[in-house]
N, C-alpha and C. Protein backbone atom coordinates (compact mmCIF):
# COMPACT_ATOMS: atom_id res chain seq x y z
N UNK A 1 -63.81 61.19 -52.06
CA UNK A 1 -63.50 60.38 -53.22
C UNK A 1 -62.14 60.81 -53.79
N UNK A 2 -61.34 59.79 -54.60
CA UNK A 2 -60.10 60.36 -54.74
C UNK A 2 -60.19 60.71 -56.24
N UNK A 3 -59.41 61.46 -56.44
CA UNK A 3 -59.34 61.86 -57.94
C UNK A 3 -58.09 62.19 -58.66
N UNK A 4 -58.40 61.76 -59.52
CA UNK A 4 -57.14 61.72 -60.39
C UNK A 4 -56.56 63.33 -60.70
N UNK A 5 -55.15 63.27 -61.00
CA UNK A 5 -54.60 64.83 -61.09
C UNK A 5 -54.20 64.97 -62.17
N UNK A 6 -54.45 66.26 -62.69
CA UNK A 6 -54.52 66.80 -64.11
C UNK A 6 -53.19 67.58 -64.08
N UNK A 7 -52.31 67.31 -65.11
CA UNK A 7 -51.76 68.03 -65.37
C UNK A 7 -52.32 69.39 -66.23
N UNK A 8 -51.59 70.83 -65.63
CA UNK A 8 -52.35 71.50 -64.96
C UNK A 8 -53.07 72.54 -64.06
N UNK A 9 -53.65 71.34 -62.89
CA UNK A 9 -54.32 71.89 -61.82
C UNK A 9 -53.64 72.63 -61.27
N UNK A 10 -54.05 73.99 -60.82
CA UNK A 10 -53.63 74.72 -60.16
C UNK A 10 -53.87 74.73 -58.78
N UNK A 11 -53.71 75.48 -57.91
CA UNK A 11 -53.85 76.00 -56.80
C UNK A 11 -53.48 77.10 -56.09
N UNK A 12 -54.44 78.44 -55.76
CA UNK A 12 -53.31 79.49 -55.18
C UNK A 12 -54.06 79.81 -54.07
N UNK A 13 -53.38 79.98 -52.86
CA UNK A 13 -53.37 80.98 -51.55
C UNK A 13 -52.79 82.27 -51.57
N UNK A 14 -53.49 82.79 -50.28
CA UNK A 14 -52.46 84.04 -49.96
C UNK A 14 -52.22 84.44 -48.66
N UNK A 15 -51.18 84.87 -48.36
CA UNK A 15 -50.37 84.97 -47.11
C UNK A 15 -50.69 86.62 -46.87
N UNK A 16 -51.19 86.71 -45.74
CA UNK A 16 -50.48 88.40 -45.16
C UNK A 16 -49.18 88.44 -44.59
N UNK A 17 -48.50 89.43 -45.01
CA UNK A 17 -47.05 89.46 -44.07
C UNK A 17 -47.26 90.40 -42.97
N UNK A 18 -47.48 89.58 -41.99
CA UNK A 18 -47.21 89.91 -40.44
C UNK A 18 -45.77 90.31 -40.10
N UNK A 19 -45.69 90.84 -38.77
CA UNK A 19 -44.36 90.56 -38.39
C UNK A 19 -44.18 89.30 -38.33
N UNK A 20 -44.76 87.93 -37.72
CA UNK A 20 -44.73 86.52 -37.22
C UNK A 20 -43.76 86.12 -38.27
N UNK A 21 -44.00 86.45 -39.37
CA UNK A 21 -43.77 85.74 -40.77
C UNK A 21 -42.20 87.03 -41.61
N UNK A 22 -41.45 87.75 -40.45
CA UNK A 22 -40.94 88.10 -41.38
C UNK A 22 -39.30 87.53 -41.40
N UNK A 23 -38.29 88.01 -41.70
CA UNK A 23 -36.77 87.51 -41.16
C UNK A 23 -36.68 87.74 -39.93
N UNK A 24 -36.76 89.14 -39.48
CA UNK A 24 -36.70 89.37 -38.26
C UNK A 24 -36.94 88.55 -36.97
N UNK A 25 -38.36 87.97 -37.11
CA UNK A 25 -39.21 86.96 -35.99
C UNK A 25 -37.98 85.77 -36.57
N UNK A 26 -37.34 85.78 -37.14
CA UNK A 26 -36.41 84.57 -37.07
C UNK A 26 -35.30 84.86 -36.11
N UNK A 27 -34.97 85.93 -36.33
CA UNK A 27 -33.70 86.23 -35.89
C UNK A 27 -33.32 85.99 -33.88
N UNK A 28 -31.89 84.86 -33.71
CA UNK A 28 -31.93 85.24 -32.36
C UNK A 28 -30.41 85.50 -32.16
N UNK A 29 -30.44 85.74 -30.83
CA UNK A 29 -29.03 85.62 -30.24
C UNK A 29 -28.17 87.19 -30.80
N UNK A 30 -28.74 88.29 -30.77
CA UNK A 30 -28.62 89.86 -31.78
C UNK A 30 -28.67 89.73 -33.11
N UNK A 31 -28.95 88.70 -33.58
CA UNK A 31 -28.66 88.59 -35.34
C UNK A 31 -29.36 89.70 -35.00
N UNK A 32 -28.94 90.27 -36.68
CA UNK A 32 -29.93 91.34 -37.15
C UNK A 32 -30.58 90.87 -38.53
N UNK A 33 -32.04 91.09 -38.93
CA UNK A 33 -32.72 89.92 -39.88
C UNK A 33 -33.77 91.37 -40.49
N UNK A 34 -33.92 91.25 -41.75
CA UNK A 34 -35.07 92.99 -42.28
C UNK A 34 -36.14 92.15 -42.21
N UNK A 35 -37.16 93.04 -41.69
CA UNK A 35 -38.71 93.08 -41.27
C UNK A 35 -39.34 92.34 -42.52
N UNK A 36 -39.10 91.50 -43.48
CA UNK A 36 -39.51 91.69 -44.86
C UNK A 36 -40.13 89.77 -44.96
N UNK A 37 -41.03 89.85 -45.95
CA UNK A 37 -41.53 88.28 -45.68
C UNK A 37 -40.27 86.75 -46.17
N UNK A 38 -40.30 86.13 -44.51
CA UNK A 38 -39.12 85.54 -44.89
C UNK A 38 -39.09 84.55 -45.72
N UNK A 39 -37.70 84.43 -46.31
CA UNK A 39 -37.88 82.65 -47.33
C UNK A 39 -38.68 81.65 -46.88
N UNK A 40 -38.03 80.77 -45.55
CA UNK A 40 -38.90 79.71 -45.12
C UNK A 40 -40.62 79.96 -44.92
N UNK A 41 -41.02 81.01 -45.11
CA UNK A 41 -42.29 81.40 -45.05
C UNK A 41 -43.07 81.37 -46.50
N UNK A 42 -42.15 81.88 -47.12
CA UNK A 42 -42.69 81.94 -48.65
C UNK A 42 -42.58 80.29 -48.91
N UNK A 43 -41.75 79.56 -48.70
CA UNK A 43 -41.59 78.40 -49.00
C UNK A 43 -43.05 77.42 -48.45
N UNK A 44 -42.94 77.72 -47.18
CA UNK A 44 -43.87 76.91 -46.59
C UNK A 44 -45.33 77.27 -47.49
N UNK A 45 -45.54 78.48 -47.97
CA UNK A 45 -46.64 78.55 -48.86
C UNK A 45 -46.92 78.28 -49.98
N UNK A 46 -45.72 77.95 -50.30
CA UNK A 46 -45.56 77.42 -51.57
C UNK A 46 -46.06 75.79 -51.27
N UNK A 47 -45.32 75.09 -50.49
CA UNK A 47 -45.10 73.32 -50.52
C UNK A 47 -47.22 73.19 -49.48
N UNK A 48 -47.32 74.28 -49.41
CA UNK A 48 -49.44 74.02 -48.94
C UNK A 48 -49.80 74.44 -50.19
N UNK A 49 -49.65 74.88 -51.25
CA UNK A 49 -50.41 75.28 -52.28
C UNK A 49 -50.18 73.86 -53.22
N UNK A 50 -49.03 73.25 -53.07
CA UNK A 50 -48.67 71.82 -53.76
C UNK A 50 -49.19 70.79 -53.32
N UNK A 51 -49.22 70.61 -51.88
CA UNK A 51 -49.95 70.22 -50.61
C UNK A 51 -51.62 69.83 -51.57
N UNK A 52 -52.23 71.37 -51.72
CA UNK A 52 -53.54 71.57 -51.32
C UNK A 52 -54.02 70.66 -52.88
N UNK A 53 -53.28 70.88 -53.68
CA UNK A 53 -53.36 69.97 -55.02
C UNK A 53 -53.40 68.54 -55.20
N UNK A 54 -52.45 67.98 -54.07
CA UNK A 54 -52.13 66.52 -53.49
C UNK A 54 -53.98 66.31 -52.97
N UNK A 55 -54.18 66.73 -52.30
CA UNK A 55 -54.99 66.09 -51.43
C UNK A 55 -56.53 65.38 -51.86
N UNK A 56 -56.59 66.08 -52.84
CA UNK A 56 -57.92 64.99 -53.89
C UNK A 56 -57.14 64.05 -54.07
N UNK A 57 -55.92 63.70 -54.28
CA UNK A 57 -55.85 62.19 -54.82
C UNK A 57 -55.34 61.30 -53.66
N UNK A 58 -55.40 61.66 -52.19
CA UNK A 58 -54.75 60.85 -51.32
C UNK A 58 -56.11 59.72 -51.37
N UNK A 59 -55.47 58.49 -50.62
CA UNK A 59 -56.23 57.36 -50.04
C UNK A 59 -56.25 57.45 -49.08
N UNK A 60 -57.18 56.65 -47.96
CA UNK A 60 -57.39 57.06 -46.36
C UNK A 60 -55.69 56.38 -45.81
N UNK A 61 -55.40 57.17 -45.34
CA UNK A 61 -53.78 57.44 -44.05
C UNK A 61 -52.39 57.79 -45.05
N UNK A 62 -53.11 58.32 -46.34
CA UNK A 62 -51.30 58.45 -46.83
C UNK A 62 -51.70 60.70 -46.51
N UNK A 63 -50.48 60.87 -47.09
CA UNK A 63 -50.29 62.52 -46.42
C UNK A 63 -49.22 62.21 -47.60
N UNK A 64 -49.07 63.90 -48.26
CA UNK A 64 -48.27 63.98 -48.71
C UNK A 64 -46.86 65.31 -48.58
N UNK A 65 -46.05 64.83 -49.23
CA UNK A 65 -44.58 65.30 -48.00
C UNK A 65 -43.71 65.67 -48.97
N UNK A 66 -42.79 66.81 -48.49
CA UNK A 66 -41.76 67.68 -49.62
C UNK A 66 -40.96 66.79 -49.68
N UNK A 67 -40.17 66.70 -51.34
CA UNK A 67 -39.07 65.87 -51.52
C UNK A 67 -38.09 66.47 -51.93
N UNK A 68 -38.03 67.21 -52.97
CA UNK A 68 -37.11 68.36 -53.32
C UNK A 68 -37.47 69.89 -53.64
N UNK A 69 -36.28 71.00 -53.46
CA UNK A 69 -36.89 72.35 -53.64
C UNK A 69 -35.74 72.58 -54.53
N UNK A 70 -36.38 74.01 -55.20
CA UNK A 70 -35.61 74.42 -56.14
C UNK A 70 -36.00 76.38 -56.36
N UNK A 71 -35.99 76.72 -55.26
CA UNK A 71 -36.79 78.01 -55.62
C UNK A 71 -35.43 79.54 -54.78
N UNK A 72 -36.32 80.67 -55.88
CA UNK A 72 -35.66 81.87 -55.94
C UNK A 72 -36.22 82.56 -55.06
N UNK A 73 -35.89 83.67 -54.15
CA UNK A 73 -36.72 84.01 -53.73
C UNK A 73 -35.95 86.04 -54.38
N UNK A 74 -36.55 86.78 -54.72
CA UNK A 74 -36.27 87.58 -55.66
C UNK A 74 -36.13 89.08 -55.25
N UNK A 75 -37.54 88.85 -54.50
CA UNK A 75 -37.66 90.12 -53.96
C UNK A 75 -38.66 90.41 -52.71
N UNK A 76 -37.99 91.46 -52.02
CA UNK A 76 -38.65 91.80 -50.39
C UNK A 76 -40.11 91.82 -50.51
N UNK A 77 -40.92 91.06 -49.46
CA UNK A 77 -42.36 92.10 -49.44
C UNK A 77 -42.14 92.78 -47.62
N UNK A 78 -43.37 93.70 -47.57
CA UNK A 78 -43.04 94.77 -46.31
C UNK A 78 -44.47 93.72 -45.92
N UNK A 79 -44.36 93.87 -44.64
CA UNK A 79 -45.26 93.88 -43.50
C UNK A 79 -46.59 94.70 -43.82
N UNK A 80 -47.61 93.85 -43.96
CA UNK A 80 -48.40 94.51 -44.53
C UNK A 80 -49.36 94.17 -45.88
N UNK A 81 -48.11 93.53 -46.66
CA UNK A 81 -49.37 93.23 -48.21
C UNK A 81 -49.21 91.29 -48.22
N UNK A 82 -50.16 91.54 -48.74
CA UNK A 82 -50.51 89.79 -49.53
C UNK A 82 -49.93 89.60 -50.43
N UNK A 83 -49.35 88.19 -50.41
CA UNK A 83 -48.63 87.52 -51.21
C UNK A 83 -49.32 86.24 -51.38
N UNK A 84 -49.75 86.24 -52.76
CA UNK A 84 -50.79 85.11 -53.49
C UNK A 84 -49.46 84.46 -53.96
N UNK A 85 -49.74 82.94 -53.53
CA UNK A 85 -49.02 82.17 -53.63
C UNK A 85 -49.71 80.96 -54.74
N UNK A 86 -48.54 80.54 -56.10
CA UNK A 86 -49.76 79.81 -56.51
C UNK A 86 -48.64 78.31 -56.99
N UNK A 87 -49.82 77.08 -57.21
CA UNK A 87 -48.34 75.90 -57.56
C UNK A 87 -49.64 75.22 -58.35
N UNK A 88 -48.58 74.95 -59.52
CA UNK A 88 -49.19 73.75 -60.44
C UNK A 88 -48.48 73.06 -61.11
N UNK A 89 -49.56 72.09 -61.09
CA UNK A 89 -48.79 70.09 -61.14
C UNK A 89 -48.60 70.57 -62.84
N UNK A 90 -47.03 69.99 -63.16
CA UNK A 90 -46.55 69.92 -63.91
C UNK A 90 -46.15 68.47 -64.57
N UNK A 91 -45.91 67.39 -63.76
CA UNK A 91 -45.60 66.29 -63.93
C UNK A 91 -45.22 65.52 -63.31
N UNK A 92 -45.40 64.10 -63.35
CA UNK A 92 -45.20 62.62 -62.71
C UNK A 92 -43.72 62.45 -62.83
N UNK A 93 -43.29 62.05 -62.12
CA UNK A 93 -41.88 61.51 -62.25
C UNK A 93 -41.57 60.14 -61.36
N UNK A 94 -41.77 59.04 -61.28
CA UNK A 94 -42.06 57.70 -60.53
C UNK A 94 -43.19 58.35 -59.64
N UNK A 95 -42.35 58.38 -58.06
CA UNK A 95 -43.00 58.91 -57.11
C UNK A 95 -43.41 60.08 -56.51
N UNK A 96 -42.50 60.93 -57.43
CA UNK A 96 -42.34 62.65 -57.07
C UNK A 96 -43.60 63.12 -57.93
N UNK A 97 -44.00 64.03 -57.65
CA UNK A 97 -44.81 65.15 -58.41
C UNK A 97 -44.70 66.56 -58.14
N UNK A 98 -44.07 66.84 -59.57
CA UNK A 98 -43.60 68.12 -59.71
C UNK A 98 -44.29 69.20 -59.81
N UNK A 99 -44.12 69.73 -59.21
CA UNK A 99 -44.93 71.52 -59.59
C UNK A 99 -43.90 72.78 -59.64
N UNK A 100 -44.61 73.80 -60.99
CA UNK A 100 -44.08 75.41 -60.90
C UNK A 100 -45.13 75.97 -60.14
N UNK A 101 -43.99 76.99 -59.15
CA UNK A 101 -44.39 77.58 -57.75
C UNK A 101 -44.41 78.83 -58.13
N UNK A 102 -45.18 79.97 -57.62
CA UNK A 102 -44.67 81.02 -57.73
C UNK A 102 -45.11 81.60 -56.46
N UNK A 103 -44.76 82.77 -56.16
CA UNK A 103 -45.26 84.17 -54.95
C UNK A 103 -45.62 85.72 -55.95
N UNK A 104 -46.46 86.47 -56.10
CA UNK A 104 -46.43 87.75 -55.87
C UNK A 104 -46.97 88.39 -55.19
N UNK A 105 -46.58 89.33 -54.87
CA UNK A 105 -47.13 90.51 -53.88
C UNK A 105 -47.45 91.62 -55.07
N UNK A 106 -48.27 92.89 -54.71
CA UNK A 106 -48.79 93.97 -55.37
C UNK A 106 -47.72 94.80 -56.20
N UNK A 107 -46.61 94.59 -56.08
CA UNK A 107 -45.17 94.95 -56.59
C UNK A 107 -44.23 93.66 -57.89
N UNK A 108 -45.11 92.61 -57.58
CA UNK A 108 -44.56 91.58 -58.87
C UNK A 108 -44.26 90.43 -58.19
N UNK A 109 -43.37 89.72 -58.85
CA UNK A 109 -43.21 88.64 -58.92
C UNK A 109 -42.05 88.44 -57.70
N UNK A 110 -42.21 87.67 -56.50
CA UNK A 110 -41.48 87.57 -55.35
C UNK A 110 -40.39 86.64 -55.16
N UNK A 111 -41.03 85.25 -55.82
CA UNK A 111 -40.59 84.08 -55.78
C UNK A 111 -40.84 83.22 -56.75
N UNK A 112 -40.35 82.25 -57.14
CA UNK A 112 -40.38 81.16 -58.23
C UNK A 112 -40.12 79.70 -58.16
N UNK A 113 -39.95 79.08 -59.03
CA UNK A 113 -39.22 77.43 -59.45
C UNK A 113 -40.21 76.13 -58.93
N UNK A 114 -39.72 75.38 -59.08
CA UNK A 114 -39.92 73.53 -58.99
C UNK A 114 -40.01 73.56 -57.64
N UNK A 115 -41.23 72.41 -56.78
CA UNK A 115 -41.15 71.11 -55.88
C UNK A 115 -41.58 70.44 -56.35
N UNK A 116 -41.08 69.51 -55.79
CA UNK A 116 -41.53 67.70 -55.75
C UNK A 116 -41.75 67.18 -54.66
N UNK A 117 -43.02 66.52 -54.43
CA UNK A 117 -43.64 66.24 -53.11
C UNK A 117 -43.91 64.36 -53.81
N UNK A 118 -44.44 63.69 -52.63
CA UNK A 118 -44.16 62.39 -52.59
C UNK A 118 -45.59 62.36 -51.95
N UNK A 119 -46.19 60.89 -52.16
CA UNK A 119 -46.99 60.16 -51.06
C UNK A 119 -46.85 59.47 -50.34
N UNK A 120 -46.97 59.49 -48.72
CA UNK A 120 -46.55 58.29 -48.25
C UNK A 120 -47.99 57.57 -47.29
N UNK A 121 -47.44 56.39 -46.80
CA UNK A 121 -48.47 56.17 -45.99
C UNK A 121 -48.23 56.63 -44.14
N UNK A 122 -49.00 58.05 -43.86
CA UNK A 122 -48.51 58.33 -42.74
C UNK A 122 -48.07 57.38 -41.62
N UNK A 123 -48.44 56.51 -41.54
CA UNK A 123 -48.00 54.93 -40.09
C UNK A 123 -46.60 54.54 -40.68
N UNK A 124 -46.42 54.51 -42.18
CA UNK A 124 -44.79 54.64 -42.30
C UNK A 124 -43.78 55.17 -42.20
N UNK A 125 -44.47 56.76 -42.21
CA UNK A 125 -43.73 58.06 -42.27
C UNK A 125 -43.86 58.29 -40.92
N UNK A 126 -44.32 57.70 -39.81
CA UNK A 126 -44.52 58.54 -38.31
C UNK A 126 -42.98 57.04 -38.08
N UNK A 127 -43.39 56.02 -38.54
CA UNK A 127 -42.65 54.66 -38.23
C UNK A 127 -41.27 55.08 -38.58
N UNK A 128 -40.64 55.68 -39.70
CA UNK A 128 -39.97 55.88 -39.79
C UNK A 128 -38.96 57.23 -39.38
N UNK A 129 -39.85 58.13 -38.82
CA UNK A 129 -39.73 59.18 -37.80
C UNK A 129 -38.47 58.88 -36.60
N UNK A 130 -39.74 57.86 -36.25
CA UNK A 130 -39.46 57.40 -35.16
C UNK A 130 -38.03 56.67 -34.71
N UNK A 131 -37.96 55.77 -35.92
CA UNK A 131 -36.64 55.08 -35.82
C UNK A 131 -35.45 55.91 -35.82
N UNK A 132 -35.57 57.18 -35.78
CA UNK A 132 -34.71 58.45 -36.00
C UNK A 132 -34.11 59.11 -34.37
N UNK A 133 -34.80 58.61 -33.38
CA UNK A 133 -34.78 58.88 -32.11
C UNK A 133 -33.53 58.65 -31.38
């Protein structure tokens, strides 16, 4: 059933930092990258915790999809601790819906700021993928 979204609603996960997940596992070609949990990782946990908020109000075939970012990322975590990741809907804006993001790990506050995620209807969004080829 779909449900309407409260400004609000929260949502938080939490990430272990693996190696998989740190700069390093990014790094190729000799870069050199610190063992430490990387941005695009923190990010990606961030835009599923915004994600996971979206998804009571989808209709059958829409998915919802990042539109803009706006985030800090502050401070290292090591290989090893959890980072509770948390995002809540802040507000409507036409089509966007905004949320404050955050990350901490057992040491504070990691990461911060705004996304805005969108709904679409996935057969438009694969359609329009596609035309990208």
């Amino acid at each position: 059933m779909v449900q309407t979204l409260e400004v609000g609603a929260t949502h938080t996960l939490d990430v272990l930092v693996t190696d998989a997940n740190t700069a390093a596992h990014l790094a190729e070609n000799g870069e050199t990258l610190p063992p430490v949990f990387a941005t695009p990782f923190m990010i990606a946990a961030m835009e599923r915790a915004c994600a996971a908020i979206l998804s009571t109000t989808l209709e059958d075939g829409d998915v919802s999809v990042g539109a803009k970012i706006d985030v800090s990322h502050v401070a290292p975590s090591p290989v090893g601790v959890e980072v509770l990741t948390t995002a809540r809907f802040t507000d409507r804006e036409g089509p966007l819906y905004w949320f404050d993001v955050s990350a901490k790990d057992p040491g504070g506050l990691i990461g911060k700021g705004r996304i805005a995620r969108a709904i679409l209807s996935m057969d438009n969004l694969m359609a329009r993928a596609e035309v990208r080829r």
